[in-house]
C-alpha atoms as a PDB file:
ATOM      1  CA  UNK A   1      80.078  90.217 141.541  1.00  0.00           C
ATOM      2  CA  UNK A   2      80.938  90.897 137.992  1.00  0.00           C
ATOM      3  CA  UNK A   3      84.694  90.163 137.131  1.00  0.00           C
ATOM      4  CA  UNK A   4      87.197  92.992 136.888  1.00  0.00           C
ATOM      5  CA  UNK A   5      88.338  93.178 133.425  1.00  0.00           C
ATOM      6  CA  UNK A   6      92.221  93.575 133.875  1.00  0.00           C
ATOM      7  CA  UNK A   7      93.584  96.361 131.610  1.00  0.00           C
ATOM      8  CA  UNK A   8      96.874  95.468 129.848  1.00  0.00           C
ATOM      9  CA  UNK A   9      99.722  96.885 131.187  1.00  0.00           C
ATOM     10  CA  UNK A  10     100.422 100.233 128.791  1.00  0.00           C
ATOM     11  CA  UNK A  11     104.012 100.899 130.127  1.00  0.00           C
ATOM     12  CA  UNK A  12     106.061 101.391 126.995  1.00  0.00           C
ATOM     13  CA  UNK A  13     109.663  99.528 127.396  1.00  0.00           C
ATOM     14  CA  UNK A  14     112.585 101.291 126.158  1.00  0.00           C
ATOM     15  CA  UNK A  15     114.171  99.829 122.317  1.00  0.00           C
ATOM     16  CA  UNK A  16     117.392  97.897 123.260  1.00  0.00           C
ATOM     17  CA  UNK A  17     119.455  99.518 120.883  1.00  0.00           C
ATOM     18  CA  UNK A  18     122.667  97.553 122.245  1.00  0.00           C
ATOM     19  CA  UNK A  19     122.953  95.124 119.443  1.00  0.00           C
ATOM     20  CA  UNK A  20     122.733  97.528 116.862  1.00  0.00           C
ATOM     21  CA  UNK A  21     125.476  99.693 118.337  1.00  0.00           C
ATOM     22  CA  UNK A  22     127.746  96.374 118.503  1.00  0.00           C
ATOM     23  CA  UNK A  23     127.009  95.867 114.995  1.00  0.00           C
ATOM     24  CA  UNK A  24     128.337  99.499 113.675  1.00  0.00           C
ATOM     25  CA  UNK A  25     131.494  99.090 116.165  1.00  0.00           C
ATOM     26  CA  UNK A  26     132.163  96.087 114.304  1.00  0.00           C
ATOM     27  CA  UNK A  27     131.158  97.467 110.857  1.00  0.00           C
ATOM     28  CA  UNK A  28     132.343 100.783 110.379  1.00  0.00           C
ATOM     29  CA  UNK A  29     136.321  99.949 111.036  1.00  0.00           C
ATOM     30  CA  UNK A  30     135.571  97.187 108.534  1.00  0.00           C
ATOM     31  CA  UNK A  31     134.710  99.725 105.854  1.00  0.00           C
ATOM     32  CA  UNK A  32     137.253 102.110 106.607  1.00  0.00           C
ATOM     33  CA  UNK A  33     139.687  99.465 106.190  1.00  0.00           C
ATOM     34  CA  UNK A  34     138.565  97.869 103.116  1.00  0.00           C
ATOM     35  CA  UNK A  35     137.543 101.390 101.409  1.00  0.00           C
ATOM     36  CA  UNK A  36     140.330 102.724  98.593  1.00  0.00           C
ATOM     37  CA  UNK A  37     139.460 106.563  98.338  1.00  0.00           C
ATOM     38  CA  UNK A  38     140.810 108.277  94.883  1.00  0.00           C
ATOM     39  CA  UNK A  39     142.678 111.696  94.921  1.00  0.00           C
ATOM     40  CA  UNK A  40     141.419 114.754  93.039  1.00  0.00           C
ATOM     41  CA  UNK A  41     143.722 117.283  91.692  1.00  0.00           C
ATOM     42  CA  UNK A  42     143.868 120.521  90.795  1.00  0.00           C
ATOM     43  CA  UNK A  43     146.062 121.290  87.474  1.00  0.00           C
ATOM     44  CA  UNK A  44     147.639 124.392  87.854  1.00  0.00           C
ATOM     45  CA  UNK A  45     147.861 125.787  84.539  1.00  0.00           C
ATOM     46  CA  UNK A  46     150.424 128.792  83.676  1.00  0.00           C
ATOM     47  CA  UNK A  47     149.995 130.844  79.987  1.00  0.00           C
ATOM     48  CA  UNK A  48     153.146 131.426  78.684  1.00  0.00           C
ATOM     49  CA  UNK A  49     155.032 135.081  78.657  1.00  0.00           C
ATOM     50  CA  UNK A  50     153.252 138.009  77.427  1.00  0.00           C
ATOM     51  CA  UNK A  51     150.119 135.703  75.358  1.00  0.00           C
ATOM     52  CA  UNK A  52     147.160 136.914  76.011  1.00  0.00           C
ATOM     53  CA  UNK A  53     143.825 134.637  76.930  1.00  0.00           C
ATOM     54  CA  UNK A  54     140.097 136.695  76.719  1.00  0.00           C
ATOM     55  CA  UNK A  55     141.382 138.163  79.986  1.00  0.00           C
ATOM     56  CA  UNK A  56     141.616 142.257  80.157  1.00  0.00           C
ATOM     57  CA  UNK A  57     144.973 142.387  80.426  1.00  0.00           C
ATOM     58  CA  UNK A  58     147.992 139.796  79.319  1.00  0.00           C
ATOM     59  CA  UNK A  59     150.866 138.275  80.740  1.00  0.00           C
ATOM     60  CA  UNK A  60     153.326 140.272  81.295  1.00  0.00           C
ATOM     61  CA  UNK A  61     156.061 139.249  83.880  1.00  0.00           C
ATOM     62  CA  UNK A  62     157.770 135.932  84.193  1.00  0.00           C
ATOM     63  CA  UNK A  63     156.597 133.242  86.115  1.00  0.00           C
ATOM     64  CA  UNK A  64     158.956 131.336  88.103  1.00  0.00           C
ATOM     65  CA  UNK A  65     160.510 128.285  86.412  1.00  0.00           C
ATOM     66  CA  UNK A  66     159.890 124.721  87.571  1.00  0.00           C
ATOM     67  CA  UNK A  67     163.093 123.030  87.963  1.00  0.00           C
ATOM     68  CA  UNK A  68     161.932 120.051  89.703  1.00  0.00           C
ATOM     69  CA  UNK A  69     162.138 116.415  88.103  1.00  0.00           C
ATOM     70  CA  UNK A  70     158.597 116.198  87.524  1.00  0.00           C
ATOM     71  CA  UNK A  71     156.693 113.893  84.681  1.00  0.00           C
ATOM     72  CA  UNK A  72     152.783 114.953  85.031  1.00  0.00           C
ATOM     73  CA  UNK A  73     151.979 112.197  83.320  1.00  0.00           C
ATOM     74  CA  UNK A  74     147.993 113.006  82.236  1.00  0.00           C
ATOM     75  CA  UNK A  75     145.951 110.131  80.394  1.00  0.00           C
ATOM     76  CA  UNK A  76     143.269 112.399  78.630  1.00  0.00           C
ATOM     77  CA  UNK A  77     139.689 110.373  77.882  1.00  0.00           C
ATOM     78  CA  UNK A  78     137.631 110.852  75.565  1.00  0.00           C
ATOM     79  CA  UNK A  79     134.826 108.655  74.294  1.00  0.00           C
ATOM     80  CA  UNK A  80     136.795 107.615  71.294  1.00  0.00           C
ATOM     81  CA  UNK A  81     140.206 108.070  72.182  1.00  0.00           C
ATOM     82  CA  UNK A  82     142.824 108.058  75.277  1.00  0.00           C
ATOM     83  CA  UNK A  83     146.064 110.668  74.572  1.00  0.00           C
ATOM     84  CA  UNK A  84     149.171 110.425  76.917  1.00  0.00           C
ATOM     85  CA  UNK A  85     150.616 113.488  78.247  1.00  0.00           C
ATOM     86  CA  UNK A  86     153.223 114.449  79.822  1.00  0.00           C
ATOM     87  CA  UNK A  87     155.536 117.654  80.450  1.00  0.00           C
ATOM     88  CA  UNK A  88     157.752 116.251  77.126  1.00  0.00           C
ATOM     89  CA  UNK A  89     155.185 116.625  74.645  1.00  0.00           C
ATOM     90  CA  UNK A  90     151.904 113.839  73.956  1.00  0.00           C
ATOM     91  CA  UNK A  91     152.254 110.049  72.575  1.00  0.00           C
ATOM     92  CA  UNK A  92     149.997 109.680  69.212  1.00  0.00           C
ATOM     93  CA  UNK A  93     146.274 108.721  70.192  1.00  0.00           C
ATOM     94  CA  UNK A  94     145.010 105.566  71.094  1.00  0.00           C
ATOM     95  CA  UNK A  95     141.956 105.729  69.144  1.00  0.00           C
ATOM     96  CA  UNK A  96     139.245 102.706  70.148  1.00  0.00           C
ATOM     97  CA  UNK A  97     135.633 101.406  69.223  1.00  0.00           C
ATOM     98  CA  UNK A  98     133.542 100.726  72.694  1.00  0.00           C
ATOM     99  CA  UNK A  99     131.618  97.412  73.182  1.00  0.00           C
ATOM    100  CA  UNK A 100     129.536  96.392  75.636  1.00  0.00           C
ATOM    101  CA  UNK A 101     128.288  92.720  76.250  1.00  0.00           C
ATOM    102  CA  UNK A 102     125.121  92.357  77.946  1.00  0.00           C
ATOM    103  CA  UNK A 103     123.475  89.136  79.701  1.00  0.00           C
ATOM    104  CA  UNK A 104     119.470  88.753  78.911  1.00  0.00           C
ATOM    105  CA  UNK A 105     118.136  88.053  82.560  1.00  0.00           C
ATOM    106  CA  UNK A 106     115.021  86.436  80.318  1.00  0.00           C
ATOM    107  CA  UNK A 107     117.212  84.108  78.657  1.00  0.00           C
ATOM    108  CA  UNK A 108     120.570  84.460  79.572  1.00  0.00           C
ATOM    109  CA  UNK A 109     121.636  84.944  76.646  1.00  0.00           C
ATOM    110  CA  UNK A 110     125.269  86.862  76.171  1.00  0.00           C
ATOM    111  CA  UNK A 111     125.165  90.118  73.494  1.00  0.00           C
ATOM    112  CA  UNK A 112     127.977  92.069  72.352  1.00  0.00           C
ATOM    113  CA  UNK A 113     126.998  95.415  71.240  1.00  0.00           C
ATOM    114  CA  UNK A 114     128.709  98.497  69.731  1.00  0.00           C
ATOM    115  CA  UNK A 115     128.172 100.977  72.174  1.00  0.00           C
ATOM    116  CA  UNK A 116     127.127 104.717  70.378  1.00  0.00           C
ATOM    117  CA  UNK A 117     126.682 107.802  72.872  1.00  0.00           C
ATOM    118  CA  UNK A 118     122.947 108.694  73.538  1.00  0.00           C
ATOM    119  CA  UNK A 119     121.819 105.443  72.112  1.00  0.00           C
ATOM    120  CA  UNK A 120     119.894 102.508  74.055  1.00  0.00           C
ATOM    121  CA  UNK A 121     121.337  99.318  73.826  1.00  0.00           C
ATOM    122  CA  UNK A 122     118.463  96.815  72.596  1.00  0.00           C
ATOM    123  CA  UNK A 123     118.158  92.757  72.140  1.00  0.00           C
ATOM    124  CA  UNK A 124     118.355  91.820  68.776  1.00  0.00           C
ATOM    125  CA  UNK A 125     115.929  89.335  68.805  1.00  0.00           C
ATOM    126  CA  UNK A 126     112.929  90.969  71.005  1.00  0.00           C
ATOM    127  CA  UNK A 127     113.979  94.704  70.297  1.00  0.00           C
ATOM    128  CA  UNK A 128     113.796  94.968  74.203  1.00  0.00           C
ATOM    129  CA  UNK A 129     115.897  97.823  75.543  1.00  0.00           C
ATOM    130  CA  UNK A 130     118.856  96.339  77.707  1.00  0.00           C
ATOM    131  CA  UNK A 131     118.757  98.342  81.193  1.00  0.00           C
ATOM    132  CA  UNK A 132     122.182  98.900  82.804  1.00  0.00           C
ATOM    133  CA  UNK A 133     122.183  96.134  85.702  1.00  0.00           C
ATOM    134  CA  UNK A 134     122.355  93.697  82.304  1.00  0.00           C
ATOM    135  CA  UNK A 135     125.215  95.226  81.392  1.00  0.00           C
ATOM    136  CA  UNK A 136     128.473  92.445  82.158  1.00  0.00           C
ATOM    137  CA  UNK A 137     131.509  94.376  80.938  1.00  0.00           C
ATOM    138  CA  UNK A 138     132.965  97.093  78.305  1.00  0.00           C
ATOM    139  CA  UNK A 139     135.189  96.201  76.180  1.00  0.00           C
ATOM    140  CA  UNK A 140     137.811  99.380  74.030  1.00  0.00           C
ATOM    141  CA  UNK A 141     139.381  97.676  71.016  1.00  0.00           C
ATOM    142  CA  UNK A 142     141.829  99.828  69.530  1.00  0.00           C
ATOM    143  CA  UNK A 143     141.498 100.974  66.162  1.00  0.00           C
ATOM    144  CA  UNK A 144     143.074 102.862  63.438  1.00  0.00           C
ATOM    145  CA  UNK A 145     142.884 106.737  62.548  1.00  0.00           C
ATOM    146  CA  UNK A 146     140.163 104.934  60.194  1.00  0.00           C
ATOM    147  CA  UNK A 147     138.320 103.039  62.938  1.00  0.00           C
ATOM    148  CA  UNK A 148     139.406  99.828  62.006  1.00  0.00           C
ATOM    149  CA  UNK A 149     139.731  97.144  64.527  1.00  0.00           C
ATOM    150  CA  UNK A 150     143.569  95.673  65.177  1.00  0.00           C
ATOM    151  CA  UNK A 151     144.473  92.884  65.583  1.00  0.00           C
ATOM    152  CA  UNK A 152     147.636  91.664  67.691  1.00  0.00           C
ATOM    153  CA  UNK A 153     149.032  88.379  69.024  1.00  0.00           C
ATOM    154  CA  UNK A 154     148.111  86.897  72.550  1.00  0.00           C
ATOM    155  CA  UNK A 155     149.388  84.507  74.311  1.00  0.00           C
ATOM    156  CA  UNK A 156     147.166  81.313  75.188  1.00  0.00           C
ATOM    157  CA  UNK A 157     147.380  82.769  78.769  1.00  0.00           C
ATOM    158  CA  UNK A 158     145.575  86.102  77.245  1.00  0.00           C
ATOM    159  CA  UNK A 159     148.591  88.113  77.580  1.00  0.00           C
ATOM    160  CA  UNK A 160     149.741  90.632  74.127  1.00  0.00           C
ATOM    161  CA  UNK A 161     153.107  89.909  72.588  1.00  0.00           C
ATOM    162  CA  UNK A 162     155.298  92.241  72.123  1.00  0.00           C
ATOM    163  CA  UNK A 163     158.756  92.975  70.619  1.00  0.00           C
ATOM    164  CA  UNK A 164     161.593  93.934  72.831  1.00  0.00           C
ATOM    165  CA  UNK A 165     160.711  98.171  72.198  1.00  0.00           C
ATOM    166  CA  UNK A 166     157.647  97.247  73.219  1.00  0.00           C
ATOM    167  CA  UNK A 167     155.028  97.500  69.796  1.00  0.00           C
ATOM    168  CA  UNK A 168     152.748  94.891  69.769  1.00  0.00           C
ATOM    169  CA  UNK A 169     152.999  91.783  67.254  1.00  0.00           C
ATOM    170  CA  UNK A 170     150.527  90.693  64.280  1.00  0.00           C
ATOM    171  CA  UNK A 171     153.020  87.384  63.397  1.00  0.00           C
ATOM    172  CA  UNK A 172     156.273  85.625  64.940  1.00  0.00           C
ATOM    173  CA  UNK A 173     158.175  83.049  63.385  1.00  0.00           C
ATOM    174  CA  UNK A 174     159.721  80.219  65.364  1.00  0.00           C
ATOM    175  CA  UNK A 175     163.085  81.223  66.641  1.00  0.00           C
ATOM    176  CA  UNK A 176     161.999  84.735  67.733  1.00  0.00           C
ATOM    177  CA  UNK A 177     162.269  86.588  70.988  1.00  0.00           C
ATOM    178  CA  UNK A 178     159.018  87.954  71.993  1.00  0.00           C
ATOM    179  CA  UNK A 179     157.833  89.526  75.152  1.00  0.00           C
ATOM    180  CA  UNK A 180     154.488  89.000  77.106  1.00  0.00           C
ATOM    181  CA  UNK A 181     152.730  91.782  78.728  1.00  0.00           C
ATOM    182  CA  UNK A 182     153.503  91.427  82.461  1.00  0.00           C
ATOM    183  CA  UNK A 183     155.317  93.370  84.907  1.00  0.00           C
ATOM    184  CA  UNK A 184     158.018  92.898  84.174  1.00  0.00           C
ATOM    185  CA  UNK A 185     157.797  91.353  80.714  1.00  0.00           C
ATOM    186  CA  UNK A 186     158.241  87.578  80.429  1.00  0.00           C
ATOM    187  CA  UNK A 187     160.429  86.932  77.738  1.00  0.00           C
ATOM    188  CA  UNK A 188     159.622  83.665  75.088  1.00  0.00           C
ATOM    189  CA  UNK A 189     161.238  81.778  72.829  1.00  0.00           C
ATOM    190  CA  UNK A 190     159.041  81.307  69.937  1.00  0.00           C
ATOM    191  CA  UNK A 191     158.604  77.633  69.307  1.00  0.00           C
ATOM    192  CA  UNK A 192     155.534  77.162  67.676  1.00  0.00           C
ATOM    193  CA  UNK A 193     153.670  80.066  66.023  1.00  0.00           C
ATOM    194  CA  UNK A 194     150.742  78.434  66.967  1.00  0.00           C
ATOM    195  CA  UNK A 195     150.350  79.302  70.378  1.00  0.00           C
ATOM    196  CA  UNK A 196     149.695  81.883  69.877  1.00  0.00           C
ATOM    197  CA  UNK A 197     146.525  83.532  68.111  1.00  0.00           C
ATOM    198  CA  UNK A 198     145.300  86.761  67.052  1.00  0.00           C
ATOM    199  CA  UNK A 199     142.521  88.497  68.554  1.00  0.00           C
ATOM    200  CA  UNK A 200     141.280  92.655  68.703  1.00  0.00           C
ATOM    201  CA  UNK A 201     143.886  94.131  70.383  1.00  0.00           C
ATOM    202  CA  UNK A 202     142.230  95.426  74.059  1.00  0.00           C
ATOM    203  CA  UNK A 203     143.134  99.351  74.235  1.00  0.00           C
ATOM    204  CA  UNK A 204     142.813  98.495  78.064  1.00  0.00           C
ATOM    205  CA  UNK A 205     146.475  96.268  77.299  1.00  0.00           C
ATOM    206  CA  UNK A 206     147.894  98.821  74.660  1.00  0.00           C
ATOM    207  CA  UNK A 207     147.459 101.782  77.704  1.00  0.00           C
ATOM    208  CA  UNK A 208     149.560  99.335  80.047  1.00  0.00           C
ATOM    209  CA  UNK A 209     151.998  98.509  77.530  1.00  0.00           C
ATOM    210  CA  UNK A 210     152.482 102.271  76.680  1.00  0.00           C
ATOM    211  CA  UNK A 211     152.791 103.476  80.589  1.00  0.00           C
ATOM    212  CA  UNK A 212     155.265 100.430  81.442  1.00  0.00           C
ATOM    213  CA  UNK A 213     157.957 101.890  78.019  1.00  0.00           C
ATOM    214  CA  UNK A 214     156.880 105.599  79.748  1.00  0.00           C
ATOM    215  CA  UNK A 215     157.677 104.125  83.107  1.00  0.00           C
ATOM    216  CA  UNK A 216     160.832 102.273  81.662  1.00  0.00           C
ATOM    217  CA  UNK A 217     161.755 105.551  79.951  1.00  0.00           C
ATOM    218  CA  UNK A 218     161.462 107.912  83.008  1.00  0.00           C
ATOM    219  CA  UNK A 219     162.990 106.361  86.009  1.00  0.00           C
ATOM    220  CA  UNK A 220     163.880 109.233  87.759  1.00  0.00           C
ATOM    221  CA  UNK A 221     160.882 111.321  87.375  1.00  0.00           C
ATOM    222  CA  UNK A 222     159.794 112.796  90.514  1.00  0.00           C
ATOM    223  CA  UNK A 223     156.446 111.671  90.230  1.00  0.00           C
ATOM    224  CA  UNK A 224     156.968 108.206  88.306  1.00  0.00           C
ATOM    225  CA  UNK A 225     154.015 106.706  90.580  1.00  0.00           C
ATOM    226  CA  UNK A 226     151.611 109.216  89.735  1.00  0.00           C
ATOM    227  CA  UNK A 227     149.061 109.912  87.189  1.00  0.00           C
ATOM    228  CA  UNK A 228     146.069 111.962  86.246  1.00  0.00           C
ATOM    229  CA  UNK A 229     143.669 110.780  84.775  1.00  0.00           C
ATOM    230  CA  UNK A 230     141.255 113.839  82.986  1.00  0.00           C
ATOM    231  CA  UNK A 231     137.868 112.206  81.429  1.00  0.00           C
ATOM    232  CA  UNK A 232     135.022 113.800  79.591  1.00  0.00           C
ATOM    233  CA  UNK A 233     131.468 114.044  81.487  1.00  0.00           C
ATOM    234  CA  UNK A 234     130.121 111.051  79.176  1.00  0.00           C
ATOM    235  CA  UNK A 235     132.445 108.578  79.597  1.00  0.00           C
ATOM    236  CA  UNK A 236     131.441 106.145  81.723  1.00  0.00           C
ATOM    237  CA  UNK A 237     132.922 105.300  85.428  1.00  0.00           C
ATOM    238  CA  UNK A 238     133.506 101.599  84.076  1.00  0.00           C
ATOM    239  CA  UNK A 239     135.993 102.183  81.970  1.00  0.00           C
ATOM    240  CA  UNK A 240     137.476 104.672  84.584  1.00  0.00           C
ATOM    241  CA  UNK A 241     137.790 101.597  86.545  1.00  0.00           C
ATOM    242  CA  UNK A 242     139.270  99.771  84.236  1.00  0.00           C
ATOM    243  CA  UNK A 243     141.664 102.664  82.976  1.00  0.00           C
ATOM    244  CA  UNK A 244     142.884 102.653  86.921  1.00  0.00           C
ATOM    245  CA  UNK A 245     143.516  99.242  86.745  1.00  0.00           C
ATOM    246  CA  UNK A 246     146.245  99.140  83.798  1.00  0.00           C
ATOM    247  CA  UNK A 247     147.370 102.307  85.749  1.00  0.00           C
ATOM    248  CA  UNK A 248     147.737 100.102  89.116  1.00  0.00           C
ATOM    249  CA  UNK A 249     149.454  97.319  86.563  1.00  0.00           C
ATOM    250  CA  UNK A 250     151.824  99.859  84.896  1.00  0.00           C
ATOM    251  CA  UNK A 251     153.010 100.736  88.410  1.00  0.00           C
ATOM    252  CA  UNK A 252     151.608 103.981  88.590  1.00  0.00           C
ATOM    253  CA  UNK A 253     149.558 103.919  91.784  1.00  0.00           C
ATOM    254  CA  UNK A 254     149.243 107.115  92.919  1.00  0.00           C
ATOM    255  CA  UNK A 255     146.084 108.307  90.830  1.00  0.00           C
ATOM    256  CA  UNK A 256     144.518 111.447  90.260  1.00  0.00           C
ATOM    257  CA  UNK A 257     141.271 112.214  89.040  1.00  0.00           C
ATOM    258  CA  UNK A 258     140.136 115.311  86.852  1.00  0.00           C
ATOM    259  CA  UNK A 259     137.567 116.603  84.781  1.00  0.00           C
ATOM    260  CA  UNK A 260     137.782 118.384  81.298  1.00  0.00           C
ATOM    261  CA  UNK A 261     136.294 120.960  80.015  1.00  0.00           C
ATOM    262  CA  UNK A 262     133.538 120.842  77.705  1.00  0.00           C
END
């Protein structure tokens, strides 16, 4: 009698999905915890009395007067320039010159590079185009009206000097009373001009330093922990980031994101 071949036993089993469902209980309230979400506002913009704007008809009645306490404080980006804004009027430009440093993942090599709009970084050696995950960090050194490069005092700790209003240093002299950038300022007693040394001032600090004197200024503002930050489509999130930081620094946490027109 021949053998019976035995047929194998076609009874799908079900997927144990039990593990997987422990893992998202676990990871999900993880997320939500460690996630920071950013606002986005809405400017409400009102034309003054009776001016006309390409609209059919003008302004004619009043609109109702804000009497509230209220700063706005608006940081407008550009990719050559950040402008400070607020209900009082605008600070003077901070004009700056963008670099980018990349690291070769041939050679490892490190590469600062002027950054141009709607140009390819490229190695100078090979002529090989950079691609973005070689990208390390942007750097904004302010500049001039002419596009000249400052420089300003550091500490050796990498923190700019400042005088007491504020204005960042090029020399001290021993016996002087400078100020570091931190929040609050550290005050120093100049002992030896020598520790300290020049370097391009970071338009990153000079933001901070500006928003702490606003800060200082404005006490009582209604809003003196917000800010809104209105960027052109081609600047890049990094230095978004990085512009939210010396916000977060400057103590003005409460941030607002907006777009501007082109």
């Amino acid at each position: 009698m021949a053998n019976k071949i035995r047929k194998p036993n076609m009874k799908s089993s079900e997927m144990d999905l039990k593990p997987f469902m422990n893992l998202m209980v676990v990871l999900i309230p993880m997320l939500l915890v460690t996630s920071e979400f950013a606002k986005i506002a809405i400017i409400d913009i009102r034309l003054p009395e009776s001016r006309g704007s390409q609209t059919r008809e003008a302004v004619t009645e009043r609109t109702e007067q804000d009497d509230s306490n209220k700063l706005i404080l608006t940081a407008i980006v550009t990719d050559s320039l950040v402008t400070l804004g607020a209900r009082g009027g605008f600070m003077p430009s901070l004009y700056y010159r963008e670099f980018h440093k990349y690291i070769c993942r041939l050679d490892l090599t490190e590469h600062l590079l002027e950054y141009t709009p709607g140009e390819t970084a490229t190695h100078p050696s090979t002529g090989r185009e950079f691609t973005v995950y070689e990208r390390d960090e942007i750097f904004l050194y302010t500049t001039d009206a002419d596009r000249n490069v400052l420089e300003r005092l550091y500490s050796r700790y990498g923190e700019m000097i400042t005088d007491a209003e504020g204005v960042s240093l090029e020399n001290v002299s021993a016996g002087d009373t400078v100020f570091a950038l931190t929040n609050p300022r550290r005050m120093i007693v100049v002992n030896n001009p020598g520790d300290f040394v020049k370097r391009p001032l970071s338009a990153y600090d000079e933001l901070r330093n500006r928003l702490m004197r606003i800060k200082d200024r404005y006490p009582d503002a209604d809003d003196n922990e917000d800010i809104i930050i209105a960027a052109e489509n081609e600047v890049i999130y990094d230095k978004i980031i990085q512009i939210m930081d010396a916000s977060r620094a400057a103590e003005f946490p409460n941030i607002s994101i907006s777009k501007l027109r082109s």
